[in-house]
Protein backbone atom coordinates (compact mmCIF):
# COMPACT_ATOMS: atom_id res chain seq x y z
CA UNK A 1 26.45 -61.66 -14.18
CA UNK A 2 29.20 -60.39 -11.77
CA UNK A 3 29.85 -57.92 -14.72
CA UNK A 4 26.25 -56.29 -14.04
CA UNK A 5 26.60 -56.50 -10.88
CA UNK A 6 29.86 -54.20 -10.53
CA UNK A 7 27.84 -52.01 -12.69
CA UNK A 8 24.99 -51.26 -10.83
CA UNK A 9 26.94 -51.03 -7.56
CA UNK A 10 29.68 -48.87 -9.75
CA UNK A 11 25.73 -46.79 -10.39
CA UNK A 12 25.21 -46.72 -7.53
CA UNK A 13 27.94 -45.39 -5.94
CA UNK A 14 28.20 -42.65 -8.54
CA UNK A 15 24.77 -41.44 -7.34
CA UNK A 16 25.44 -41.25 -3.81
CA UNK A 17 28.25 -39.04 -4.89
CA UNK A 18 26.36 -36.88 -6.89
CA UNK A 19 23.70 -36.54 -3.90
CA UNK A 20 26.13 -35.87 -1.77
CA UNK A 21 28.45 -33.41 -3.82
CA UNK A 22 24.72 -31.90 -4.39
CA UNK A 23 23.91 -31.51 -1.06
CA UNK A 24 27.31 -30.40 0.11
CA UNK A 25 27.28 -27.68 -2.66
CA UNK A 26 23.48 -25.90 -1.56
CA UNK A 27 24.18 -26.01 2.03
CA UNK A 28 27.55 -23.98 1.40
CA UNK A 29 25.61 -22.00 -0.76
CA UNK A 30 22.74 -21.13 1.86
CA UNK A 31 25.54 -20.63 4.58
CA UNK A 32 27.28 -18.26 2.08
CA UNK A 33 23.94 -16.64 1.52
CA UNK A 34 23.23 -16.09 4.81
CA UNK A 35 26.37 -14.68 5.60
CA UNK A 36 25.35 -11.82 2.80
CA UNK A 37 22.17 -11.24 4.06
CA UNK A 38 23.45 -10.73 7.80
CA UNK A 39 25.91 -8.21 6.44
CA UNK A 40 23.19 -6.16 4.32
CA UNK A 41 20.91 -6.48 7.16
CA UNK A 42 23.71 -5.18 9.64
CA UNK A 43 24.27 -2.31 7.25
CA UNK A 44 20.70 -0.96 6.69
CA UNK A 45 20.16 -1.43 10.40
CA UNK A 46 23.26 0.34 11.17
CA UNK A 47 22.48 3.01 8.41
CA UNK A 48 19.14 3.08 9.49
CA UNK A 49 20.01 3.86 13.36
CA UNK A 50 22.54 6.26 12.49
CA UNK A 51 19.87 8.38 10.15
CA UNK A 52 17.57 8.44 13.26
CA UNK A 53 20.39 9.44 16.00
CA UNK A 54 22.09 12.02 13.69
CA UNK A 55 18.76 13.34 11.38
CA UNK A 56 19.85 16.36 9.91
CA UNK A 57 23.09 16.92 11.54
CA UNK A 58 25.19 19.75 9.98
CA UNK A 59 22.42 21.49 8.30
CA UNK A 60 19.20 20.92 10.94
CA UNK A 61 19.52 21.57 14.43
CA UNK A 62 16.10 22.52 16.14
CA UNK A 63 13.63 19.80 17.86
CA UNK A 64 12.52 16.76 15.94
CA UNK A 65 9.37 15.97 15.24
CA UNK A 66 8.35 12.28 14.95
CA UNK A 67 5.08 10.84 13.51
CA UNK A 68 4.20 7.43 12.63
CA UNK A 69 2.24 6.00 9.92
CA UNK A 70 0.22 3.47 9.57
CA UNK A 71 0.05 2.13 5.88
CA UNK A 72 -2.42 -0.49 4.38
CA UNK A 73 -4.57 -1.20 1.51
CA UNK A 74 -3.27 1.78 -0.58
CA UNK A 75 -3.53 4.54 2.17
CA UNK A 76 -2.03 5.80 5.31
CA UNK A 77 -3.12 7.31 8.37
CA UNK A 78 -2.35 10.24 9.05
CA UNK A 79 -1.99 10.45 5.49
CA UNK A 80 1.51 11.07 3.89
CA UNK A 81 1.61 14.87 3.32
CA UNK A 82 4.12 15.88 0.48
CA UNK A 83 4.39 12.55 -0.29
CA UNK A 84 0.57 11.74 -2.26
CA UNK A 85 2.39 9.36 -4.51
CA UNK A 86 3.94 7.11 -1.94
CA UNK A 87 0.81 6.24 -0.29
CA UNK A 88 0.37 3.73 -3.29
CA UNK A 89 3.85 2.42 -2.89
CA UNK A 90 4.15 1.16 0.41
CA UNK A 91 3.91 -2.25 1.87
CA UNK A 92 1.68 -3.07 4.47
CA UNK A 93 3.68 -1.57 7.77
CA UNK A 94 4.35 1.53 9.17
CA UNK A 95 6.14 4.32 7.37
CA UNK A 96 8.23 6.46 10.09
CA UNK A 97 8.72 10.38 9.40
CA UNK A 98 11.13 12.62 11.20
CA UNK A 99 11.36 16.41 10.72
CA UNK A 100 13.82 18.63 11.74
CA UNK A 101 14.43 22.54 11.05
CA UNK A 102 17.51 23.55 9.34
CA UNK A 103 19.19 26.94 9.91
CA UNK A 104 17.32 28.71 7.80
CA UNK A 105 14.17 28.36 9.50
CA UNK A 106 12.56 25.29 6.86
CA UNK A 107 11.27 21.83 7.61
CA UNK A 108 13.44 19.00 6.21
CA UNK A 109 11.86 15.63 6.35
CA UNK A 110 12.69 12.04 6.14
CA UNK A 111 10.98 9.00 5.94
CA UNK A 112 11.69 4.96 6.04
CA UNK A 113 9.42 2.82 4.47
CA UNK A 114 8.72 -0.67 3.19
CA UNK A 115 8.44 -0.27 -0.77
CA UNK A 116 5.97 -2.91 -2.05
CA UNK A 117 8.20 -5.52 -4.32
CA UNK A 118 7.13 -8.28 -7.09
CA UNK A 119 6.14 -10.50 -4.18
CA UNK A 120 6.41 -11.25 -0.36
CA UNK A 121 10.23 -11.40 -0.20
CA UNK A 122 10.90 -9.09 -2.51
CA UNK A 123 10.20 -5.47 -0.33
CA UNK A 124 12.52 -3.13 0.01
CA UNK A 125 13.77 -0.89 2.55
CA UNK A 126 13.91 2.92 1.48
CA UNK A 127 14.71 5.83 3.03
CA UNK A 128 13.51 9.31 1.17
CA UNK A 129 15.04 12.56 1.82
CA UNK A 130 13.86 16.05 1.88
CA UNK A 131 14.47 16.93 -2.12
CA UNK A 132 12.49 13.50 -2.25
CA UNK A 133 14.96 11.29 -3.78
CA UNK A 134 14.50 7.46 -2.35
CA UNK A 135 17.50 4.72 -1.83
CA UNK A 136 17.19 1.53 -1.59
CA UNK A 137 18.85 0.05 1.57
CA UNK A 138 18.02 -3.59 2.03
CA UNK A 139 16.16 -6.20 -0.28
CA UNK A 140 14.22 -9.09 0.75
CA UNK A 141 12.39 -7.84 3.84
CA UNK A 142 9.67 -9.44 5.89
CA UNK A 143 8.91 -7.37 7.73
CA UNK A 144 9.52 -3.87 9.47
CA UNK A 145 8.07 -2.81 12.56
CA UNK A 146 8.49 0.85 14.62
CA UNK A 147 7.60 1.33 18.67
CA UNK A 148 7.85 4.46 19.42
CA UNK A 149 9.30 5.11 23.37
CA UNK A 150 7.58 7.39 25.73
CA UNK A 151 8.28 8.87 29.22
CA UNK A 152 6.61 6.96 31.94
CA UNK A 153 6.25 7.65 35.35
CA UNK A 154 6.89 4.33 36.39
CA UNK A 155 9.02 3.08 34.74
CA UNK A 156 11.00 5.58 33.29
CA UNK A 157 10.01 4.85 29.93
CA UNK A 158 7.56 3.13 27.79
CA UNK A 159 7.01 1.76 24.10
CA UNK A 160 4.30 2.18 22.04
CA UNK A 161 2.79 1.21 19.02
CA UNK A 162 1.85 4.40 16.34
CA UNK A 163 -1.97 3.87 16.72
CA UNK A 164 -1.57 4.24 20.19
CA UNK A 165 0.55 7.01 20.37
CA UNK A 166 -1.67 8.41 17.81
CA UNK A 167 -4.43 8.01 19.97
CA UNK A 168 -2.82 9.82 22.69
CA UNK A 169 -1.55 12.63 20.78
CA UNK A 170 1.31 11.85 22.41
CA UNK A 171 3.43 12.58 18.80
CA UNK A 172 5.48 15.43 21.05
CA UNK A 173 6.27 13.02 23.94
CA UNK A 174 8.36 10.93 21.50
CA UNK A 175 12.19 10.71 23.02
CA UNK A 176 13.53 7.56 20.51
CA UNK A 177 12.43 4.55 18.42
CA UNK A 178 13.01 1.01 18.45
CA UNK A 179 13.42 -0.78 15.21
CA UNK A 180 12.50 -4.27 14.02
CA UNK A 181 13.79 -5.98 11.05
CA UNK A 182 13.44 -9.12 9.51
CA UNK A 183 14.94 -10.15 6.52
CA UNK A 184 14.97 -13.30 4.10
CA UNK A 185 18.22 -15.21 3.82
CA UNK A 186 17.04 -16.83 0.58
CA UNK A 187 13.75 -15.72 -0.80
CA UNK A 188 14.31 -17.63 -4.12
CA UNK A 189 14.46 -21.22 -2.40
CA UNK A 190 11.60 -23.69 -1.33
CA UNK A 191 9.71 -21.98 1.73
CA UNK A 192 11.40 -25.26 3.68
CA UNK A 193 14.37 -23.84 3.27
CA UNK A 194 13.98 -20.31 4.07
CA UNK A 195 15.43 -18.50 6.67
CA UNK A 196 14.57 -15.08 8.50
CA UNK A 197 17.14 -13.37 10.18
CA UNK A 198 15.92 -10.85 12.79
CA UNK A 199 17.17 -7.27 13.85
CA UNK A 200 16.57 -5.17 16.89
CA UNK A 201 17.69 -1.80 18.36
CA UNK A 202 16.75 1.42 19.63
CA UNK A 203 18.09 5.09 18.55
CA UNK A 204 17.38 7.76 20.74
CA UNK A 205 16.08 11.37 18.96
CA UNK A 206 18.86 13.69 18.66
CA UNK A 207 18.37 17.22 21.55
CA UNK A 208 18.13 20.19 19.90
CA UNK A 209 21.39 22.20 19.23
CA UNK A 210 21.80 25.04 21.55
């Protein structure tokens, strides 16, 4: 009888153990995970912030023209010029385009987009350049958002959503644009256990070279 009984507390104790060891082991894992996804989130924000303060430095260096899309259910308004393909590639969000004249007197242009994945967490962040060519520069997005700031009499300066500005004409008016990210820490584990970490900034348009 004691013989059993040293047994099951011997079982027991080797399943706390395991529990434990278990639980130790994920929530390194998710903190280790996290830790990844802050970095590549840092990166394409910082990437991302730099591509809007410095468009088409070196080779561009007349105004910039802004204009925001909005991007649902297969189509975009405006509509994507150049770009007919992409309309069918994009997640549900806006698609921002900047376009800046180079020295030889021709429009390069740039957009940043949410490219529609296998499922929720899996959209990408791209960025497209002029010969076309798209990179990939973050994974497991929630979401992306665009506000677009405008002068303001009153207080100095103002930030608006693309349908609005859109509605305004206001396209010209643009002076900088504030970025929101949110990525997934760990799209591949229970939604219980998923986490969202947020990033927010603003990058001012670049003045036209003299």
């Amino acid at each position: 009888m004691e013989l059993l009984v040293a047994v099951a507390l011997g079982l027991l104790v080797s399943a706390a153990a395991v529990a434990w060891l278990t639980s130790t082991m994920r929530a390194a894992w998710l903190r280790t995970r996290q830790a990844q996804t802050h970095e590549e989130g840092r990166f394409a924000m910082t990437a991302l912030l730099r591509g809007i303060t410095q468009v088409g430095s070196g080779d561009a260096g007349g105004e910039v023209a802004v204009l925001g899309h909005r991007c649902e259910a297969g189509s975009c308004v405006p509509p994507l010029s150049g770009f007919p393909a992409l309309n069918a590639r994009v997640a549900r969000s806006d698609v921002l385009t900047l376009t800046r004249r180079n020295k030889d007197a021709a429009d390069l242009t740039w957009r940043w987009y949410l490219h529609r994945g296998l499922g929720e967490g899996q959209r990408e962040l791209r960025r497209c350049n002029p010969d076309g060519e798209c990179a990939t520069m973050a994974t497991g997005v929630a979401s992306l958002a665009w506000r677009y700031a405008l002068p303001d009499v009153e207080r100095g300066v103002r930030y608006a959503m693309a349908h609005e500005v859109q509605a305004l004409s206001a396209w010209h008016r643009v002076r900088g644009v504030e970025v929101q990210l949110r990525v997934r820490a760990a799209p591949s584990l229970r939604p219980a256990e998923e986490q969202v970490l947020s990033f927010r900034s603003v990058a001012a348009l670049p003045e036209p070279l003299p």
